[in-house]
N, C-alpha and C. Protein backbone atom coordinates (compact mmCIF):
# COMPACT_ATOMS: atom_id res chain seq x y z
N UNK A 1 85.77 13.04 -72.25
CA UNK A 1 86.19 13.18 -70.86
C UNK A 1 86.12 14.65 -70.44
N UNK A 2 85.89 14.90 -69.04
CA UNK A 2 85.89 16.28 -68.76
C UNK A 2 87.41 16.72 -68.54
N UNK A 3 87.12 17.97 -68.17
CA UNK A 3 88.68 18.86 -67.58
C UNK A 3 89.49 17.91 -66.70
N UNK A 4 88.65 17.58 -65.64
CA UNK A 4 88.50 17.07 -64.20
C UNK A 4 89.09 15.83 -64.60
N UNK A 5 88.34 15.03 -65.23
CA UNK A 5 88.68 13.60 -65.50
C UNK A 5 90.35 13.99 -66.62
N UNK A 6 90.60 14.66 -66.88
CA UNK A 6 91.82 14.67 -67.87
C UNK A 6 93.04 14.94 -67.40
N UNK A 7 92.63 15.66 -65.75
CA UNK A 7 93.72 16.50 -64.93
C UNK A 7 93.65 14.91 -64.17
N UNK A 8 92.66 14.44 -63.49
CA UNK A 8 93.26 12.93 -62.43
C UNK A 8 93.92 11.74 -63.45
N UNK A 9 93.61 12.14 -64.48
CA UNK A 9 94.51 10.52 -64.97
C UNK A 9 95.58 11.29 -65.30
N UNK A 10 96.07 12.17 -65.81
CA UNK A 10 97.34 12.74 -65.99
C UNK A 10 98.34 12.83 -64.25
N UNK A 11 97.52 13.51 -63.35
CA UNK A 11 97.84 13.47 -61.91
C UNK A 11 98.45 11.63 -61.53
N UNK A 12 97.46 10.92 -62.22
CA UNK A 12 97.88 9.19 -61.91
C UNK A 12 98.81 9.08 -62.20
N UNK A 13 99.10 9.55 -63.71
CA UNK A 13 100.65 9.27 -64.19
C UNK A 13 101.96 9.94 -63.37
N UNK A 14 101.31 11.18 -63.02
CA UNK A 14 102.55 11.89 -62.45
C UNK A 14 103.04 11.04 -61.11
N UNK A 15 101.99 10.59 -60.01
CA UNK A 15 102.44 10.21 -59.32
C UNK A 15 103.22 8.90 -58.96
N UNK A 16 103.22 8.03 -59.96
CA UNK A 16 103.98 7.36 -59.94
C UNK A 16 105.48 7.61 -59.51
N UNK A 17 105.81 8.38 -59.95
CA UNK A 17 107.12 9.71 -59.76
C UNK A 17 106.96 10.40 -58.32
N UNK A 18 108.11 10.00 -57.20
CA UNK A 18 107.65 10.74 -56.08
C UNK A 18 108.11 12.47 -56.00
N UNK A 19 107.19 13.62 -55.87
CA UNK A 19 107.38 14.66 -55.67
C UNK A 19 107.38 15.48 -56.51
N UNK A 20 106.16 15.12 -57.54
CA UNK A 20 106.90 15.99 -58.57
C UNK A 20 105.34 17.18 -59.07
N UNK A 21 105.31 17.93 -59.39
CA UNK A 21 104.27 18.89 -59.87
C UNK A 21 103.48 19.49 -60.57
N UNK A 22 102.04 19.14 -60.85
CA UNK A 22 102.02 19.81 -62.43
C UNK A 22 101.35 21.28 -61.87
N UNK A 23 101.92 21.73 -62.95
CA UNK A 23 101.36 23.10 -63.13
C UNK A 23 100.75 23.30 -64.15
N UNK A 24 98.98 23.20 -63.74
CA UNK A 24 98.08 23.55 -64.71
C UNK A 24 98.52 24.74 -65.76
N UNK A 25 98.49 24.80 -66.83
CA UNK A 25 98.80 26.15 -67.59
C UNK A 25 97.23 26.51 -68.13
N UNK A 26 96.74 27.46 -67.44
CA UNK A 26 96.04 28.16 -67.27
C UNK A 26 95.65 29.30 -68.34
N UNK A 27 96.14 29.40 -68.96
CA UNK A 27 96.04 30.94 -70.35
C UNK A 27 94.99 30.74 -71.20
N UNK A 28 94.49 31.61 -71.56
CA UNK A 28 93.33 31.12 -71.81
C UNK A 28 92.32 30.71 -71.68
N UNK A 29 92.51 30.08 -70.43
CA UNK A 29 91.18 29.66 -69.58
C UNK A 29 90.41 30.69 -69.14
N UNK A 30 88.87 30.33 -68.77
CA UNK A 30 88.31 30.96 -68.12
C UNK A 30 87.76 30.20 -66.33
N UNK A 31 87.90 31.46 -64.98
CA UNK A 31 87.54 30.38 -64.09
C UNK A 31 86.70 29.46 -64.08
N UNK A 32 85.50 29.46 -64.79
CA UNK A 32 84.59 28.48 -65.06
C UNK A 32 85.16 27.52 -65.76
N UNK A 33 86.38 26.94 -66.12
CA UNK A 33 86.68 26.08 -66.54
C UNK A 33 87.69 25.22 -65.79
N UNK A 34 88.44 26.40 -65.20
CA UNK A 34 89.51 25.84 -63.79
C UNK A 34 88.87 25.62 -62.53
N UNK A 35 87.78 25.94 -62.15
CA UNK A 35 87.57 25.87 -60.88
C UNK A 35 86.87 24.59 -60.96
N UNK A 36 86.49 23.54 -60.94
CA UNK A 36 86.72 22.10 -60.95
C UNK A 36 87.94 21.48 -60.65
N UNK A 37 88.95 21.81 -61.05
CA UNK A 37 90.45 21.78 -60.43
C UNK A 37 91.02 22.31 -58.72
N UNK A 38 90.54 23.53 -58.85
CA UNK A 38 90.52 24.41 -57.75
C UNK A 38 89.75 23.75 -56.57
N UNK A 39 88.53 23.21 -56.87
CA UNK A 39 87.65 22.74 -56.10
C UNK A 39 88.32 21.26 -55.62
N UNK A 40 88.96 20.57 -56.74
CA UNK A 40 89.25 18.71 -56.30
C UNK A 40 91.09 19.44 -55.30
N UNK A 41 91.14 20.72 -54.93
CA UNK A 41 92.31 21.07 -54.34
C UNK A 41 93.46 21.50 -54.63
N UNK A 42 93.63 21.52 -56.10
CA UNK A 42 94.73 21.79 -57.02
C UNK A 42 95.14 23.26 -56.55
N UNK A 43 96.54 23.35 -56.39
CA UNK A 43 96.96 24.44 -56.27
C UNK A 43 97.97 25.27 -57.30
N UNK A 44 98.62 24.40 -58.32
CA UNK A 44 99.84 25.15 -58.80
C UNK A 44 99.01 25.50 -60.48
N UNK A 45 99.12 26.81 -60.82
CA UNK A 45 98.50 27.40 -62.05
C UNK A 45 99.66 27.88 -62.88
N UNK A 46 99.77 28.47 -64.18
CA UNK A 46 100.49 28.84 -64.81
C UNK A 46 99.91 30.03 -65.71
N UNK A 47 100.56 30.67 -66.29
CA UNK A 47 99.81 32.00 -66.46
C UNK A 47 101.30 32.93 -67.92
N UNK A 48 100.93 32.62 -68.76
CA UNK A 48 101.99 33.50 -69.53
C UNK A 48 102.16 34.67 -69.51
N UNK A 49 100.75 35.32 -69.36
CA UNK A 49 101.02 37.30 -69.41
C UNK A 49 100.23 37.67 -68.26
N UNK A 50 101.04 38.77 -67.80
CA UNK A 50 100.82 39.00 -66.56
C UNK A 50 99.51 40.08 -66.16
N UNK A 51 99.39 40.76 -66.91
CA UNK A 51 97.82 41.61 -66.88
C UNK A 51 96.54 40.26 -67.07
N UNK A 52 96.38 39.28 -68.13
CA UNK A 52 95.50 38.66 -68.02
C UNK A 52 95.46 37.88 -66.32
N UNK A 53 96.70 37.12 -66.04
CA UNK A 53 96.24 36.72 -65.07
C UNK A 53 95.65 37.84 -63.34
N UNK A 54 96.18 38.97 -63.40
CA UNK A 54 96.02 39.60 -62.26
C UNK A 54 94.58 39.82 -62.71
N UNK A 55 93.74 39.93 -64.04
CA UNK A 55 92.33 39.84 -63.76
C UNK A 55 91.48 38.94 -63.67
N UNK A 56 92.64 37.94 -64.22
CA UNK A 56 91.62 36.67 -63.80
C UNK A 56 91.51 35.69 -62.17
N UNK A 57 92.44 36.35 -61.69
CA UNK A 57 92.85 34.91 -60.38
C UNK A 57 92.99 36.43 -59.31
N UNK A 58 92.66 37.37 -59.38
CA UNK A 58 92.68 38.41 -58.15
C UNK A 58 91.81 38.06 -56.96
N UNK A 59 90.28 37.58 -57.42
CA UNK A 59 89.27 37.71 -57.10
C UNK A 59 89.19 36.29 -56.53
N UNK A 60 89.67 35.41 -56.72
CA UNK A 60 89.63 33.76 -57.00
C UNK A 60 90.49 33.46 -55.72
N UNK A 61 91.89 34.27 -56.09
CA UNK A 61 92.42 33.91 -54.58
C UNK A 61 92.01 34.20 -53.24
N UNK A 62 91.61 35.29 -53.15
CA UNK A 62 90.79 35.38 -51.80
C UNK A 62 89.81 34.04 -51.30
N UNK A 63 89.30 33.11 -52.18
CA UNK A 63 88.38 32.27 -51.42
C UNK A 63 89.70 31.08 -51.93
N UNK A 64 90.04 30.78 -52.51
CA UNK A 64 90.90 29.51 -52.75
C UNK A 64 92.75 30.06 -52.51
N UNK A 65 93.03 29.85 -51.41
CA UNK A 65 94.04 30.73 -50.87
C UNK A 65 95.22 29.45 -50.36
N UNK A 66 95.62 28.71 -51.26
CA UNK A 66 96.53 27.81 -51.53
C UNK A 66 97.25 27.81 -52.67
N UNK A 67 96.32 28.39 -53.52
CA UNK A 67 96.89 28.65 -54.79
C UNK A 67 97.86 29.71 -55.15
N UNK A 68 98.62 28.68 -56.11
CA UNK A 68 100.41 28.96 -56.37
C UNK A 68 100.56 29.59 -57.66
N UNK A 69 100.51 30.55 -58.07
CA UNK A 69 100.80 31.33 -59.80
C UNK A 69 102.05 31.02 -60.03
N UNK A 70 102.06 30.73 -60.94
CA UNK A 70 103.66 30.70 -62.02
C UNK A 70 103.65 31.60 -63.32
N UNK A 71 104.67 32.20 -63.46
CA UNK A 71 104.52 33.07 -64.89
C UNK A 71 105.09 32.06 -65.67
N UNK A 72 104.92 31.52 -66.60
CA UNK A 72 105.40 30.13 -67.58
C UNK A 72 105.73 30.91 -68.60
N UNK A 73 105.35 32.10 -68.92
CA UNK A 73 105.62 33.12 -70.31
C UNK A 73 106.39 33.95 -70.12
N UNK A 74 107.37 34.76 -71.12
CA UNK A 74 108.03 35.09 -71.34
C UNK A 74 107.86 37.08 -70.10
N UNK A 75 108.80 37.74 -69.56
CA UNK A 75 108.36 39.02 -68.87
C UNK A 75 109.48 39.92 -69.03
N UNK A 76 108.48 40.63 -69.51
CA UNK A 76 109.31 41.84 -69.77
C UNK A 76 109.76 43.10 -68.81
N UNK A 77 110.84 43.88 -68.48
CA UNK A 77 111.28 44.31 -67.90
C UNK A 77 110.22 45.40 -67.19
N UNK A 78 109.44 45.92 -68.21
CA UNK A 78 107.92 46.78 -67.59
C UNK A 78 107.16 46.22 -66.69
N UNK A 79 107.05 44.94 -66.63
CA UNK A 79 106.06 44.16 -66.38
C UNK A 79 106.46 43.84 -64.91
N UNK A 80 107.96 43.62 -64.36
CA UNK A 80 108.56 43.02 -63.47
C UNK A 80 107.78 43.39 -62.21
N UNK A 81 107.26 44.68 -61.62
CA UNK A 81 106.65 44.66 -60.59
C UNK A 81 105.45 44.31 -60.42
N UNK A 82 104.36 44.54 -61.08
CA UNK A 82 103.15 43.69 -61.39
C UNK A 82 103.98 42.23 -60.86
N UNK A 83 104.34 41.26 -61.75
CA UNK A 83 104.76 40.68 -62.03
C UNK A 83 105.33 39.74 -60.51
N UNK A 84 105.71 40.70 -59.74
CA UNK A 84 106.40 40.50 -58.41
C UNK A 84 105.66 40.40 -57.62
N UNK A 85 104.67 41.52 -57.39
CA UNK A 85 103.61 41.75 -56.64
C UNK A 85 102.68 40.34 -56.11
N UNK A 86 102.48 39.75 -58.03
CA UNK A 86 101.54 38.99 -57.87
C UNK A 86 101.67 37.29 -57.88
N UNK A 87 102.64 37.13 -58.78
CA UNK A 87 103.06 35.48 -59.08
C UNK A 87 104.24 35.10 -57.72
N UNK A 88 103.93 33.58 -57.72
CA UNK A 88 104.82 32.95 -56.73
C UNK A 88 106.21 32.78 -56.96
N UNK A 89 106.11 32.16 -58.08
CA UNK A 89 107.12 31.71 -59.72
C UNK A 89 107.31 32.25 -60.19
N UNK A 90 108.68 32.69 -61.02
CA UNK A 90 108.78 32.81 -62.48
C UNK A 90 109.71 31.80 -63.42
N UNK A 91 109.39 31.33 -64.09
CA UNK A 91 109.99 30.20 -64.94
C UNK A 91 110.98 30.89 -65.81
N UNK A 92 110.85 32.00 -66.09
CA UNK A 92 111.19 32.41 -67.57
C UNK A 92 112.39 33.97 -67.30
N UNK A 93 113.47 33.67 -66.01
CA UNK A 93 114.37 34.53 -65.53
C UNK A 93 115.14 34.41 -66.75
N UNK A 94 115.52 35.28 -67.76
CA UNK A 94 116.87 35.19 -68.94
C UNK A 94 117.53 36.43 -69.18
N UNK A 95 118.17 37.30 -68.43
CA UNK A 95 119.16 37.99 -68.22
C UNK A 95 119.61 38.58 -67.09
N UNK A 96 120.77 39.33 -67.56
CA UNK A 96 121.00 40.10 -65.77
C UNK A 96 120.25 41.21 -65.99
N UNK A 97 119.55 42.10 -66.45
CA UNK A 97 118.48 43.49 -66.45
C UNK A 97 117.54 43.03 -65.76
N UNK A 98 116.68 41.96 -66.19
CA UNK A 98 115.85 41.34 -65.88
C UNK A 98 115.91 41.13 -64.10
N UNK A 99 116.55 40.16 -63.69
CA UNK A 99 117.34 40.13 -63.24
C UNK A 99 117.64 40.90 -61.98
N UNK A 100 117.90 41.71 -62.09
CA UNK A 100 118.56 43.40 -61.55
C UNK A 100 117.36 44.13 -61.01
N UNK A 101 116.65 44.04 -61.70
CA UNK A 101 114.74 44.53 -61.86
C UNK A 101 114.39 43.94 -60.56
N UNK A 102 114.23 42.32 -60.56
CA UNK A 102 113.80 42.13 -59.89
C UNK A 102 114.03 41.50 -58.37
N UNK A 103 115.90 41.62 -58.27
CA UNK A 103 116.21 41.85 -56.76
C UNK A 103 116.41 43.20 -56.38
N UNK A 104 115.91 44.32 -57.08
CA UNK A 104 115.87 45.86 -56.49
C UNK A 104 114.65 46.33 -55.95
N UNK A 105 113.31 45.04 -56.56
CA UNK A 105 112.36 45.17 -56.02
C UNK A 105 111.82 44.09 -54.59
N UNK A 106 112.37 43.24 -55.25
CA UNK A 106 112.13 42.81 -54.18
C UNK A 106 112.30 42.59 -52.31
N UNK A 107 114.29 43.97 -52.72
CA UNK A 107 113.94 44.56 -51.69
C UNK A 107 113.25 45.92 -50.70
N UNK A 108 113.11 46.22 -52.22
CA UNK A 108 112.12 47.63 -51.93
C UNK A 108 110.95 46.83 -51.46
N UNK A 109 110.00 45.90 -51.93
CA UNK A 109 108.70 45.11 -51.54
C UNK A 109 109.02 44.18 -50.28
N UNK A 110 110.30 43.44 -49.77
CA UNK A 110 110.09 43.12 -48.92
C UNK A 110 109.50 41.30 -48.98
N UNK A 111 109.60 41.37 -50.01
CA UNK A 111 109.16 39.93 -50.81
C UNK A 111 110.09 39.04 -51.97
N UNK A 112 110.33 38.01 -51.41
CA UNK A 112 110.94 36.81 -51.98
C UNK A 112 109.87 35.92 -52.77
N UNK A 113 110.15 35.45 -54.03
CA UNK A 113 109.49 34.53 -54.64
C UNK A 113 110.59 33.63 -55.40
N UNK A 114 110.40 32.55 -56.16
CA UNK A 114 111.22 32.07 -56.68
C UNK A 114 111.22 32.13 -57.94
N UNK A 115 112.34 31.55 -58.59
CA UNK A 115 112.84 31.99 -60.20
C UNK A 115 113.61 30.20 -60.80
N UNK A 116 112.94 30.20 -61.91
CA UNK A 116 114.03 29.05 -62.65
C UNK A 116 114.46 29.82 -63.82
N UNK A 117 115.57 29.50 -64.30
CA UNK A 117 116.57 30.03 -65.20
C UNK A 117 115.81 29.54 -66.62
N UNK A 118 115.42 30.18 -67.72
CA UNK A 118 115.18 29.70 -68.55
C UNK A 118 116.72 29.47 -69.62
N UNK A 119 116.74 28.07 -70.21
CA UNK A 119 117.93 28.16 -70.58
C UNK A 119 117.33 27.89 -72.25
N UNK A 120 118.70 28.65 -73.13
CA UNK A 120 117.68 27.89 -74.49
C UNK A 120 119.26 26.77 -75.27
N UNK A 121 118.56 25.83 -74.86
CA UNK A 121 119.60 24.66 -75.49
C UNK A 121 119.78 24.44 -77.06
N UNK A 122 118.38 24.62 -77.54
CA UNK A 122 119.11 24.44 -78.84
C UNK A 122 119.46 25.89 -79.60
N UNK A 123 119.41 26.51 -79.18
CA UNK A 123 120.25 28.02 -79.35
C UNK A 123 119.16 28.89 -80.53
N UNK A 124 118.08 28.68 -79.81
CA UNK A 124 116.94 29.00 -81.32
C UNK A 124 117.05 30.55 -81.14
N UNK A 125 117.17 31.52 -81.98
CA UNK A 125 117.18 33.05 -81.71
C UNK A 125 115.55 33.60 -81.70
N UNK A 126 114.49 32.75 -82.26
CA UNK A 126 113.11 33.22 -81.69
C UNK A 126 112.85 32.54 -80.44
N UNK A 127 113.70 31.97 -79.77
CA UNK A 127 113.22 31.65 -78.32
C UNK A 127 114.22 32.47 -77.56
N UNK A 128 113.38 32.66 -76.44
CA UNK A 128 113.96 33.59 -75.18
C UNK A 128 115.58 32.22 -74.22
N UNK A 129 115.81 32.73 -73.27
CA UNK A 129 116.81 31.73 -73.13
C UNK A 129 118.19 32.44 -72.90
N UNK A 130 119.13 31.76 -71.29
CA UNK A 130 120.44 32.29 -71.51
C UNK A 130 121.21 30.81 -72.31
N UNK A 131 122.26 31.22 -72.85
CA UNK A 131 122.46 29.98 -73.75
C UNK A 131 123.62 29.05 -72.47
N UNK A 132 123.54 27.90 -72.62
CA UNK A 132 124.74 26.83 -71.59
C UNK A 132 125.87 27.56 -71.30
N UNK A 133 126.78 28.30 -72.20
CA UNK A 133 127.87 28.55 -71.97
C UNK A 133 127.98 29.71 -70.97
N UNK A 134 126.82 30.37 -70.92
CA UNK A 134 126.81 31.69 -70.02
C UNK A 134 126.23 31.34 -68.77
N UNK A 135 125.75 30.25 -68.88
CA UNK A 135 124.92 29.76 -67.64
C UNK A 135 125.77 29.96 -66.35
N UNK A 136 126.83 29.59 -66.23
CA UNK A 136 127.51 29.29 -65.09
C UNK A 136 127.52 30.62 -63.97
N UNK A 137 127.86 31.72 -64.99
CA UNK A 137 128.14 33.39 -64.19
C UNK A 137 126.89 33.58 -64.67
N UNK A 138 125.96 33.82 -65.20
CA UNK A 138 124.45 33.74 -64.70
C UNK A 138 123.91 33.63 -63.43
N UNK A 139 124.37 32.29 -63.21
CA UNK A 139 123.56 31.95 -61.85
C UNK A 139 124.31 31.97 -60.57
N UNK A 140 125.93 32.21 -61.04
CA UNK A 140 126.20 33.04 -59.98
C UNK A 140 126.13 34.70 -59.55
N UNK A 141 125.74 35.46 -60.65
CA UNK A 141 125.02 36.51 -60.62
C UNK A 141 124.17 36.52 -60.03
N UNK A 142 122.64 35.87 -59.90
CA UNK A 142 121.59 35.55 -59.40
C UNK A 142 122.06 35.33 -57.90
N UNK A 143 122.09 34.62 -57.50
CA UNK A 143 122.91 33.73 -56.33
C UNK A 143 123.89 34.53 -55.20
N UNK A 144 124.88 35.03 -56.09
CA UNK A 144 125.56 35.66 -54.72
C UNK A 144 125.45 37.37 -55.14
N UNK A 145 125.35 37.87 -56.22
CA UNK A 145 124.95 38.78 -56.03
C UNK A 145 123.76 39.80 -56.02
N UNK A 146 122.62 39.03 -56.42
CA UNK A 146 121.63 39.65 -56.45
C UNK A 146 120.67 38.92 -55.36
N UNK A 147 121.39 37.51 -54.41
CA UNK A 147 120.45 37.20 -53.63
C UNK A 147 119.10 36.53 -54.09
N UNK A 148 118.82 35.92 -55.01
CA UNK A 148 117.53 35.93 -55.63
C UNK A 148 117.56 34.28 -55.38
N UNK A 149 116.12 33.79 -55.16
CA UNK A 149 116.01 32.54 -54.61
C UNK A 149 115.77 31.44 -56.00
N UNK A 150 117.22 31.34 -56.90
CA UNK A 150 116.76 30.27 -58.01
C UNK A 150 116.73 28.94 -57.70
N UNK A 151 115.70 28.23 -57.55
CA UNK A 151 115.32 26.79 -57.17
C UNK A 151 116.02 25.81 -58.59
N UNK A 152 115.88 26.13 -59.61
CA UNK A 152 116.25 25.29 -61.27
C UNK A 152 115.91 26.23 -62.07
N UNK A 153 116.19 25.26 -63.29
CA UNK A 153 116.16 25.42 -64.39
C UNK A 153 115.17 25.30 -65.38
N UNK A 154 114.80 25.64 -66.31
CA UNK A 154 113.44 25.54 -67.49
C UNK A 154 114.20 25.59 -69.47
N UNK A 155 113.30 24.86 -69.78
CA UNK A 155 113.65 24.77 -71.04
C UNK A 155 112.54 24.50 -71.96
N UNK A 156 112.23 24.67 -73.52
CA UNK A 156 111.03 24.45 -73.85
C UNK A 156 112.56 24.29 -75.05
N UNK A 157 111.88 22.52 -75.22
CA UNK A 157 112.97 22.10 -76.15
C UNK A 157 112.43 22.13 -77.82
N UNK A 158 113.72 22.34 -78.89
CA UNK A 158 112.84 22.86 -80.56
C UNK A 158 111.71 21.97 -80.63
N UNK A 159 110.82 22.36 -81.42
CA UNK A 159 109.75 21.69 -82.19
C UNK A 159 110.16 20.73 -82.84
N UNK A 160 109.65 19.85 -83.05
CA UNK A 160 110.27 18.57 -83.90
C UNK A 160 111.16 17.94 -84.09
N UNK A 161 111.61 17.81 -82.94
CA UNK A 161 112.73 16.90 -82.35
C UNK A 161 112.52 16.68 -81.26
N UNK A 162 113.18 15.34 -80.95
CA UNK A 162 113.38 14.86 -80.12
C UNK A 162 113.38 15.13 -79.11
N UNK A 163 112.83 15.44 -77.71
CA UNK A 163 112.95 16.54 -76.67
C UNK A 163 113.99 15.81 -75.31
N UNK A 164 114.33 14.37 -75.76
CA UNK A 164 115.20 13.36 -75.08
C UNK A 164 116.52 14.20 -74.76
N UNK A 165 116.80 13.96 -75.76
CA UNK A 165 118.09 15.09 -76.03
C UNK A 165 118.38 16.60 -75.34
N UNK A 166 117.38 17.21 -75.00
CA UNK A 166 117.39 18.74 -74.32
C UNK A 166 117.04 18.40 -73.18
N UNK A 167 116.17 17.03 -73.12
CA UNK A 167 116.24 17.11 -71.65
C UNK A 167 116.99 16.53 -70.55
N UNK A 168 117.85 15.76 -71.00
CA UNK A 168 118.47 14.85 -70.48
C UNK A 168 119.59 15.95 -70.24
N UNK A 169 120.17 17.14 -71.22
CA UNK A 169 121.16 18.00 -70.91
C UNK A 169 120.75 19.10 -69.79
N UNK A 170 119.30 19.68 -69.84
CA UNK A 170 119.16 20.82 -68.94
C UNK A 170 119.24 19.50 -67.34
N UNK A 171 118.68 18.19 -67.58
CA UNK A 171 118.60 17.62 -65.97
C UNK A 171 120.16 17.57 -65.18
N UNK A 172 121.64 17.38 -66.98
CA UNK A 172 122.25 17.20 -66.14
C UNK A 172 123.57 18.47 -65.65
N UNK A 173 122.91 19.32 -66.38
CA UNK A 173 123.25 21.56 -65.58
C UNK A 173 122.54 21.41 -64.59
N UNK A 174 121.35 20.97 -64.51
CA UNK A 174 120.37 21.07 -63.08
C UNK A 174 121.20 20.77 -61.96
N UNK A 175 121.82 19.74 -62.09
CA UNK A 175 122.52 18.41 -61.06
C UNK A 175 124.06 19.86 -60.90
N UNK A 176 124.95 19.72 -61.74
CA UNK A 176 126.19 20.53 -61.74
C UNK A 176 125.67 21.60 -60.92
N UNK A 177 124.85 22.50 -60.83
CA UNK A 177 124.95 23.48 -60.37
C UNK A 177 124.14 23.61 -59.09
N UNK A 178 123.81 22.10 -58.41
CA UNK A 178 123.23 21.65 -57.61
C UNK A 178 121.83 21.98 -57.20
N UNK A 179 120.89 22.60 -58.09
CA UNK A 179 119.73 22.98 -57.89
C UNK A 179 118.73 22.08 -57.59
N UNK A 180 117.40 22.26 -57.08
CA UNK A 180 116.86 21.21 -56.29
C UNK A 180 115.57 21.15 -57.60
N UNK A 181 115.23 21.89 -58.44
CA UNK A 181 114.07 21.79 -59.10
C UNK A 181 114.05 21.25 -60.28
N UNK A 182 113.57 21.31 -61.14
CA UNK A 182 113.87 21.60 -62.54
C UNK A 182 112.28 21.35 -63.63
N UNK A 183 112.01 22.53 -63.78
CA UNK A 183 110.65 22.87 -64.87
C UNK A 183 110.96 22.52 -66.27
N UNK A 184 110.35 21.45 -66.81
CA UNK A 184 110.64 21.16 -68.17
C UNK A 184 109.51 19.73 -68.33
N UNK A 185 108.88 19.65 -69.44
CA UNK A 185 107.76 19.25 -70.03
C UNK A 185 106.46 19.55 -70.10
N UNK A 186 105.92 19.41 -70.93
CA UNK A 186 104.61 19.82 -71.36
C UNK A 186 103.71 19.21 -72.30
N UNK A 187 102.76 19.13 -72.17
CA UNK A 187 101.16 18.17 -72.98
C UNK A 187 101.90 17.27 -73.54
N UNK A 188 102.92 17.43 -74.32
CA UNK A 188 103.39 16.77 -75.69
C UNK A 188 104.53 15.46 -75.02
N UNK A 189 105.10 16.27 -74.31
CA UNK A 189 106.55 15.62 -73.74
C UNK A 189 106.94 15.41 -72.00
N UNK A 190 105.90 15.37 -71.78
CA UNK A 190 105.79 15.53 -70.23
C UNK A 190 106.43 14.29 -69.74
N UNK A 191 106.01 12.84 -70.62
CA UNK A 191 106.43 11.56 -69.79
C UNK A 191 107.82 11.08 -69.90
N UNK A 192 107.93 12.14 -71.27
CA UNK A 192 109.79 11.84 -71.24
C UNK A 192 110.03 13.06 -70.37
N UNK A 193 109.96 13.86 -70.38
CA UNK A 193 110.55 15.01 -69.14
C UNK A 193 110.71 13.95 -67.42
N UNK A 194 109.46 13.19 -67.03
CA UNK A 194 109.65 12.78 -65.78
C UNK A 194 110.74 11.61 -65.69
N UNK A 195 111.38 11.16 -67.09
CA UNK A 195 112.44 10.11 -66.82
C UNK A 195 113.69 10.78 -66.84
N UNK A 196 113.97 12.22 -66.92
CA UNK A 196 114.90 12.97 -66.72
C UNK A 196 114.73 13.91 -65.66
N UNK A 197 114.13 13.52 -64.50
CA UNK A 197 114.05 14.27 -63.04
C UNK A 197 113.39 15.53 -63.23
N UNK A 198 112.34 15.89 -64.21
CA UNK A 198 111.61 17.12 -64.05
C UNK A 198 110.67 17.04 -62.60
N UNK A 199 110.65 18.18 -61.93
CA UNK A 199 109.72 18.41 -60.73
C UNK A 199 108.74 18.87 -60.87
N UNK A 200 109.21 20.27 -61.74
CA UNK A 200 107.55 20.81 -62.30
C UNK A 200 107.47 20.49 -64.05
N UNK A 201 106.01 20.34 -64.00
CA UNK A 201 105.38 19.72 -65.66
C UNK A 201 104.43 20.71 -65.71
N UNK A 202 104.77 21.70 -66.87
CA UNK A 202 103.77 22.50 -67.48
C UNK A 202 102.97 22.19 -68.43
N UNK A 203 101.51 21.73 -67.89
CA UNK A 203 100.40 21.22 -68.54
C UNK A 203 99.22 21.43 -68.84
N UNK A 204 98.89 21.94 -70.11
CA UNK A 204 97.82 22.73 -70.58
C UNK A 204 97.12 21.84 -71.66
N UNK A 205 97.18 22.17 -72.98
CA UNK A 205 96.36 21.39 -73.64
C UNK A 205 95.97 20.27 -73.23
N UNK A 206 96.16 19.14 -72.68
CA UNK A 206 96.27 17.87 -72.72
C UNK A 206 95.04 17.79 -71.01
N UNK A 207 94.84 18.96 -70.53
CA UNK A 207 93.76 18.88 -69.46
C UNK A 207 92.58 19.71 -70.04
N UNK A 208 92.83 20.73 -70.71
CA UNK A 208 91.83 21.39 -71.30
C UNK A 208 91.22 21.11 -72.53
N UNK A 209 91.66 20.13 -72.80
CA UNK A 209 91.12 19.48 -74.66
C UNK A 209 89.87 18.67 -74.12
């Protein structure tokens, strides 16, 4: 099957589900491989590091000018204005520095984008992540004092387990803290993510294989 044909039957599945989003994950790619996507109208991309994508999709947006960047990867505090400048999204908000960075720029720039909270549920210390218990003054940090537009939440649940379990907990912090989004699944776990109210589905291998 091609790219094309791997992104509409995955798109079939999604829509069964009203409103919900995939976000091509893009890394790695080259445009000659996305723009078949681009072309059938697709707008939402994903992008882990932020120098590859500003050279790859600079040039691209000018003629396909619907298209939505998400940073899906992890950003580092250097990175934050690039970073601002260029993506719509960021999935992967996990502290107040962070944080701080980027409602000082964004009113120096004059530009609003949105942010989901990356949370790390199963408390892994090689994953990025604010942990549940801090969540609460987190996102009222975000929120009333830094002004910053957080739509949800994100999670990339452990390896080899069950992802039922992490997701069913970040959908129901999503709900408590009344947020309207929530980013969680991917290639592997996407169809259990959509029976726990995910909106956006970060999906890469499983269109590009």
């Amino acid at each position: 099957m091609t790219i094309l044909d791997n992104y509409l039957r995955i798109k079939s599945e999604v829509e069964v589900y009203n409103d919900k989003k995939i976000v091509v994950v893009s890394k790695g790619q080259s445009i000659d491989k996305i723009k078949p996507l681009l072309e059938s109208g697709h707008a939402h991309f994903g992008e882990n590091r932020v120098q590859e994508a500003i050279i790859k999709w600079k040039d691209v947006r000018s003629k396909f000018n619907n298209v939505k960047l998400h940073l899906v990867g992890g950003l580092q505090s250097n990175k934050a204005k690039e970073a601002l400048s260029f993506f719509d999204y960021i999935h992967s908000l996990d502290n107040e520095r962070l944080a701080k960075i980027l409602s000082d720029l964004e009113y120096v720039n004059q530009k609003k984008i949105k942010y989901f909270i990356q949370v790390n549920l199963g408390q892994e210390t090689q994953k990025r992540g604010i942990s549940d218990e801090h969540l609460k003054d987190f996102i009222n940090y975000c929120l009333n004092d830094l002004k910053l537009n957080i739509i949800g939440l994100m999670c990339i649940p452990p390896d080899n387990q069950d992802p039922s379990f992490y997701f069913e907990k970040l959908s129901t912090l999503n709900k408590k803290f009344s947020l309207p989004e929530l980013s969680m699944g991917m290639s592997s776990d996407y169809k259990i993510a959509l029976k726990f109210n995910a909106t956006y589905l970060r999906i890469g291998r499983s269109i590009f294989s």
